[in-house]
N, C-alpha and C. Protein backbone atom coordinates (compact mmCIF):
# COMPACT_ATOMS: atom_id res chain seq x y z
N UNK A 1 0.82 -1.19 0.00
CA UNK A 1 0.00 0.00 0.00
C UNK A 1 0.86 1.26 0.00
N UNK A 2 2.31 1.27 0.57
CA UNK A 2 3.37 2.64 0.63
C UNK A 2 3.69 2.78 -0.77
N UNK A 3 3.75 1.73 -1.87
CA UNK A 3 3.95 2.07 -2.66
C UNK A 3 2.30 2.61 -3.76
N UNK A 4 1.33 2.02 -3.64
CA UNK A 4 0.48 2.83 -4.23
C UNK A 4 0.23 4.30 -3.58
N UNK A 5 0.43 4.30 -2.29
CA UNK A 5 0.16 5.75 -1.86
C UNK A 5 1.25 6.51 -2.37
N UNK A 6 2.59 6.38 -2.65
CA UNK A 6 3.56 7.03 -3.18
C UNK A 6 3.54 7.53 -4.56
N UNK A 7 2.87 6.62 -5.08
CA UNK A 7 2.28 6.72 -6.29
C UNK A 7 0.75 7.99 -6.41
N UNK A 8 0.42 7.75 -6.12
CA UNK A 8 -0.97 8.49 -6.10
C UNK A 8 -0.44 10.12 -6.07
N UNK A 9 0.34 10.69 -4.43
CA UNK A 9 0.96 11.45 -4.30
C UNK A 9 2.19 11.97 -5.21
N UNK A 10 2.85 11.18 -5.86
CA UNK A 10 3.97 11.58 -6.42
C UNK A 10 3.26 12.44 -7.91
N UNK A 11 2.27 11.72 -8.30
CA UNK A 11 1.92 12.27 -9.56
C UNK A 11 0.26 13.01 -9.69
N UNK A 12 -0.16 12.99 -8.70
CA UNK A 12 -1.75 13.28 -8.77
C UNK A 12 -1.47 15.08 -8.83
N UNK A 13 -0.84 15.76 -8.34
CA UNK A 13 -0.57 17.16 -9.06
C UNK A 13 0.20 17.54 -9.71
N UNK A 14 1.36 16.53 -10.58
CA UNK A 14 1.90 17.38 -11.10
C UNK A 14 1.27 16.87 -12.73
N UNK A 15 1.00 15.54 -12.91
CA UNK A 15 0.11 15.36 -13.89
C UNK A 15 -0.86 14.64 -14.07
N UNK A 16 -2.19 15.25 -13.65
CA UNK A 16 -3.45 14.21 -13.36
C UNK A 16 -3.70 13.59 -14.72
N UNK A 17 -4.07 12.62 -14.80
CA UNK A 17 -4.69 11.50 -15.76
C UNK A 17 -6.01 11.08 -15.52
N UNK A 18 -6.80 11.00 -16.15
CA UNK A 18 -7.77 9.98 -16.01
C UNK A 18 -8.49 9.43 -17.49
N UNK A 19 -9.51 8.73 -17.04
CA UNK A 19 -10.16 8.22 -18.41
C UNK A 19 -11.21 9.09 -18.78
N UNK A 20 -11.79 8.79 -19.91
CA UNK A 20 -12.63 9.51 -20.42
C UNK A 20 -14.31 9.90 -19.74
N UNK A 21 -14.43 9.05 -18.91
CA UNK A 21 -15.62 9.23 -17.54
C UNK A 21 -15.12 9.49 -16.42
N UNK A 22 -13.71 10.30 -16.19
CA UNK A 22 -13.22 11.21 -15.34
C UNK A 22 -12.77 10.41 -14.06
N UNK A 23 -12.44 8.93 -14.34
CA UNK A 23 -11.75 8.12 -13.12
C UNK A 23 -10.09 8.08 -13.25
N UNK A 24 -9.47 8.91 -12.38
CA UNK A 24 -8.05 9.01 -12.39
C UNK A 24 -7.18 7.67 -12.76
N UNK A 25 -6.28 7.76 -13.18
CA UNK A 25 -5.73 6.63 -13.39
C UNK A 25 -3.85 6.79 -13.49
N UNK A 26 -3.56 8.61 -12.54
CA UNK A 26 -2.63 8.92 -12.87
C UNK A 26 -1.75 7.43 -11.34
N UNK A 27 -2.13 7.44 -10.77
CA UNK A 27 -1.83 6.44 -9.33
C UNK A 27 -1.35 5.12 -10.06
N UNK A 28 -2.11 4.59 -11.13
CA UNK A 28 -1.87 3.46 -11.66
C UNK A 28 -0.94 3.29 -12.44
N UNK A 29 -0.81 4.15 -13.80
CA UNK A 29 0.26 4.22 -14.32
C UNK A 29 1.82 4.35 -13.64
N UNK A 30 1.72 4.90 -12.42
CA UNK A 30 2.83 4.97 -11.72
C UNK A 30 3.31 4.25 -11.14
N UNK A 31 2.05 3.17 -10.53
CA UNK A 31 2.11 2.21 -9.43
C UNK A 31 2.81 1.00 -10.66
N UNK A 32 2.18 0.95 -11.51
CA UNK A 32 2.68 -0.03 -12.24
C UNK A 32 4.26 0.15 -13.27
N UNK A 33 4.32 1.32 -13.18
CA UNK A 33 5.56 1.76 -13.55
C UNK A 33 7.21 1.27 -12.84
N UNK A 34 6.59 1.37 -11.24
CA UNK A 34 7.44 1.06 -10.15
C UNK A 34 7.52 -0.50 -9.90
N UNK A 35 6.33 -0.54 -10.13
CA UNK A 35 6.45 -2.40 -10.19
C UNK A 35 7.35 -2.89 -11.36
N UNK A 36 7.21 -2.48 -12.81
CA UNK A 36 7.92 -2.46 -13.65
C UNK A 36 9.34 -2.42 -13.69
N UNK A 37 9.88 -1.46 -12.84
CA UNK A 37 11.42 -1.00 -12.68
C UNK A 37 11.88 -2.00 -11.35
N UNK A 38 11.07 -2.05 -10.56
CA UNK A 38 11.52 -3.45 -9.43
C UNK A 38 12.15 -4.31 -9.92
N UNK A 39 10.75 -4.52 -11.04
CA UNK A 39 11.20 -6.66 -11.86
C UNK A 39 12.61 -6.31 -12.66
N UNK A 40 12.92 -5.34 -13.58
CA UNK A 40 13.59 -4.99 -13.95
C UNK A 40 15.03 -4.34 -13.49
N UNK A 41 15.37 -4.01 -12.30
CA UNK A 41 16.67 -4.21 -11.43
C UNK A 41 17.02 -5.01 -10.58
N UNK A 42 15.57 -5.91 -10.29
CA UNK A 42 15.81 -7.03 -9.40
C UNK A 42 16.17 -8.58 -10.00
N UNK A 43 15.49 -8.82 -11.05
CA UNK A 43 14.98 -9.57 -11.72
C UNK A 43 14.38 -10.70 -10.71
N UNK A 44 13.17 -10.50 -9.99
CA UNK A 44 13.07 -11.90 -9.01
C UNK A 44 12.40 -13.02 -9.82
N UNK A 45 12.44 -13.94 -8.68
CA UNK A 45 11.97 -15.19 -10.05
C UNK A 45 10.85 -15.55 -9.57
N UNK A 46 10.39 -14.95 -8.37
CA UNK A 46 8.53 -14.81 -7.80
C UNK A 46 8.44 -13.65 -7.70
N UNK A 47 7.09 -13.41 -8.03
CA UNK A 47 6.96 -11.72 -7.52
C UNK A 47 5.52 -11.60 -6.89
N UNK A 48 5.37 -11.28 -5.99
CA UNK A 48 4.26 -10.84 -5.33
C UNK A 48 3.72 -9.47 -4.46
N UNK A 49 1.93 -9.23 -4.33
CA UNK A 49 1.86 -7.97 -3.68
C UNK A 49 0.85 -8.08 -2.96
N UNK A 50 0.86 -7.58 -1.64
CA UNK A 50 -0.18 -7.59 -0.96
C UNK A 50 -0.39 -6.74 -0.41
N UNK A 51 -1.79 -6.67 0.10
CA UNK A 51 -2.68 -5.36 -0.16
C UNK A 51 -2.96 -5.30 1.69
N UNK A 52 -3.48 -4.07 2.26
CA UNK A 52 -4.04 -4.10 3.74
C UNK A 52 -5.39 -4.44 3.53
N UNK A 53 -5.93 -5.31 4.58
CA UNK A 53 -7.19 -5.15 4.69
C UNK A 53 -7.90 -4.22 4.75
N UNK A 54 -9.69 -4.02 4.61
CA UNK A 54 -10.29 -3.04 5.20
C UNK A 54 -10.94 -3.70 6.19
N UNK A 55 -10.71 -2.78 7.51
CA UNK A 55 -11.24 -3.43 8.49
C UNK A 55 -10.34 -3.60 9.62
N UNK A 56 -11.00 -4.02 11.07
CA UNK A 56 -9.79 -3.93 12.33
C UNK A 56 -9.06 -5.48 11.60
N UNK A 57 -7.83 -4.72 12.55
CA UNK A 57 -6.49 -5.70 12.49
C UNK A 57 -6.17 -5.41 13.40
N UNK A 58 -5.15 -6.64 13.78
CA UNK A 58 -3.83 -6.79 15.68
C UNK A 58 -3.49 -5.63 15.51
N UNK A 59 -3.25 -4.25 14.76
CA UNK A 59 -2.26 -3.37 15.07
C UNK A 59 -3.33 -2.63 15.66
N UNK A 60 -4.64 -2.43 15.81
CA UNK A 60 -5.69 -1.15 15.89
C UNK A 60 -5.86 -2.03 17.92
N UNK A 61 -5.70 -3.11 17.95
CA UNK A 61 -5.23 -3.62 19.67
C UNK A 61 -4.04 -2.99 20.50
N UNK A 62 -3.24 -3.12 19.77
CA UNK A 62 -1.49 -2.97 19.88
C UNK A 62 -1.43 -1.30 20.32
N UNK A 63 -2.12 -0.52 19.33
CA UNK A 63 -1.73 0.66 19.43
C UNK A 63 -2.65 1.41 20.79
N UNK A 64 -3.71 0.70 21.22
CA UNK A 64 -4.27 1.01 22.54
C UNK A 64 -3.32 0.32 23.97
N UNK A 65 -2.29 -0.42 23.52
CA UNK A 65 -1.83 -0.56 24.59
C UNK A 65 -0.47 0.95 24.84
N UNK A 66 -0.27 1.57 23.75
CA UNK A 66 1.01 2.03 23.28
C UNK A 66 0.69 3.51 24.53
N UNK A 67 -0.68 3.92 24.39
CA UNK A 67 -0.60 5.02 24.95
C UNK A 67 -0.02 6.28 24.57
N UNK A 68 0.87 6.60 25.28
CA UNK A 68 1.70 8.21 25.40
C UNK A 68 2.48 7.76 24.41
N UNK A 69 3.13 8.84 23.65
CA UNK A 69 4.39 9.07 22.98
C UNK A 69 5.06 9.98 22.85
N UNK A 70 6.18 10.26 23.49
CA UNK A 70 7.01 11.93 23.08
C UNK A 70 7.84 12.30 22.39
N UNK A 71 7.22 13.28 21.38
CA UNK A 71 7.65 13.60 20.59
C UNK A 71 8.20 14.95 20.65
N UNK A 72 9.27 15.33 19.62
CA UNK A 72 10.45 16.33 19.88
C UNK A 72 9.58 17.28 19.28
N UNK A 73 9.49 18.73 20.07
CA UNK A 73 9.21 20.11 19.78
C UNK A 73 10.83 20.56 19.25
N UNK A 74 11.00 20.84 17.71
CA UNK A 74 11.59 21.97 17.71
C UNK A 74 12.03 23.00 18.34
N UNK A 75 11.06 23.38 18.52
CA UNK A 75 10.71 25.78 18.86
C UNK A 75 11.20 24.88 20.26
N UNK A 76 10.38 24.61 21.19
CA UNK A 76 10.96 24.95 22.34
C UNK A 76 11.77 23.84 23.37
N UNK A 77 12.38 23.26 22.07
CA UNK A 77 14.03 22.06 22.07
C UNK A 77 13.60 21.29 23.60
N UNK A 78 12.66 20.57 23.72
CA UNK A 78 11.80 19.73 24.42
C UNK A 78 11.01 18.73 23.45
N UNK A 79 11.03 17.76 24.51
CA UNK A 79 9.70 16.54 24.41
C UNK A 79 8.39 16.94 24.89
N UNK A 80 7.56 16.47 23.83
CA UNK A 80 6.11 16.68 24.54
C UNK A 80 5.21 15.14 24.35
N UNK A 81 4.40 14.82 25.43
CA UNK A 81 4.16 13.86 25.38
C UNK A 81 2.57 14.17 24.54
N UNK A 82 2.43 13.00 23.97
CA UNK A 82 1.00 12.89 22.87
C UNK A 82 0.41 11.50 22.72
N UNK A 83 -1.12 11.62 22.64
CA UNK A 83 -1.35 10.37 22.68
C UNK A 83 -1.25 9.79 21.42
N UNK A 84 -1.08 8.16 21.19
CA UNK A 84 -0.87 7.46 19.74
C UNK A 84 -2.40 7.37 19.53
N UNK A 85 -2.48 7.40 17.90
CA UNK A 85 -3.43 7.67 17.20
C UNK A 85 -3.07 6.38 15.86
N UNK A 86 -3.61 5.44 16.00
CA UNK A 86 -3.26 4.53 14.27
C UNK A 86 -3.99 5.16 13.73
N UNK A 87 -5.03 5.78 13.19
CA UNK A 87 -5.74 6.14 12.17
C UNK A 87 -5.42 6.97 11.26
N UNK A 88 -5.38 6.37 9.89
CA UNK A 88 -4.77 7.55 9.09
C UNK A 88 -6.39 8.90 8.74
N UNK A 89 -5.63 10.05 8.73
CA UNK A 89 -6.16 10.99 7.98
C UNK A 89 -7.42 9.98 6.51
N UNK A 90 -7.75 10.55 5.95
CA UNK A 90 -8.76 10.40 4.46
C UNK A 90 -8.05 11.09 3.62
N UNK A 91 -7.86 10.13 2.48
CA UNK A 91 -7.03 10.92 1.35
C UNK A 91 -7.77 11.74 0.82
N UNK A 92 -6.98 12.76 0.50
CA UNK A 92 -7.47 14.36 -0.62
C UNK A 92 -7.71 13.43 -1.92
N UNK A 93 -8.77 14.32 -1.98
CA UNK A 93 -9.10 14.03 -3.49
C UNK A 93 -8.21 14.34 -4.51
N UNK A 94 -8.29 13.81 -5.66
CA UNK A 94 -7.16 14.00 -6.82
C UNK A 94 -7.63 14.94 -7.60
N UNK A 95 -6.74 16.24 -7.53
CA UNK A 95 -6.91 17.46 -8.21
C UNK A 95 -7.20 17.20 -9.64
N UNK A 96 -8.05 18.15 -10.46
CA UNK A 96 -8.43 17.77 -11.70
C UNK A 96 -8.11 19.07 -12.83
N UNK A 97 -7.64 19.04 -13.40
CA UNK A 97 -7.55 20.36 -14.35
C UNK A 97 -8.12 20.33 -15.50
């Protein structure tokens, strides 16, 4: 999934794509681009990809035990403690021109 999200991000503003009923497809071309250049400097002789579920998983347990975490303030060259959060943000929509 780091690599489709890298994908999505790397190219969704600087050159959106999509098809002709306006479903992006700039994420794909990229995603498959990178898969492309893998097989091609790696040469493996299996290749496989797997995807995250949707839905709870052991890590959405794990991260309620984790609690506090402190993290470094810059500005005022201190730790501040914060609670852990697994949940990602909702991806931005893919800009359209």
């Amino acid at each position: 999934m780091s690599f489709i999200f890298r994908a999505y991000h790397a190219i969704a503003a600087l050159a959106p794509m999509s098809t002709r009923s306006g479903l992006p497809t700039a994420a794909i071309y990229v995603f498959v681009n990178m898969i492309k250049k893998l097989r091609q400097d790696f040469a493996p002789q299996y290749f496989a990809a797997v995807f995250d579920v949707s839905g709870k998983v052991f890590r959405d347990d794990r991260a309620k035990d984790i609690g506090f975490l402190r993290k470094w303030n810059s500005k005022s060259q201190s730790f501040e403690e914060m609670t852990y959060d697994a949940t990602r943000p909702s991806a931005r929509p893919c800009p359209r021109t």
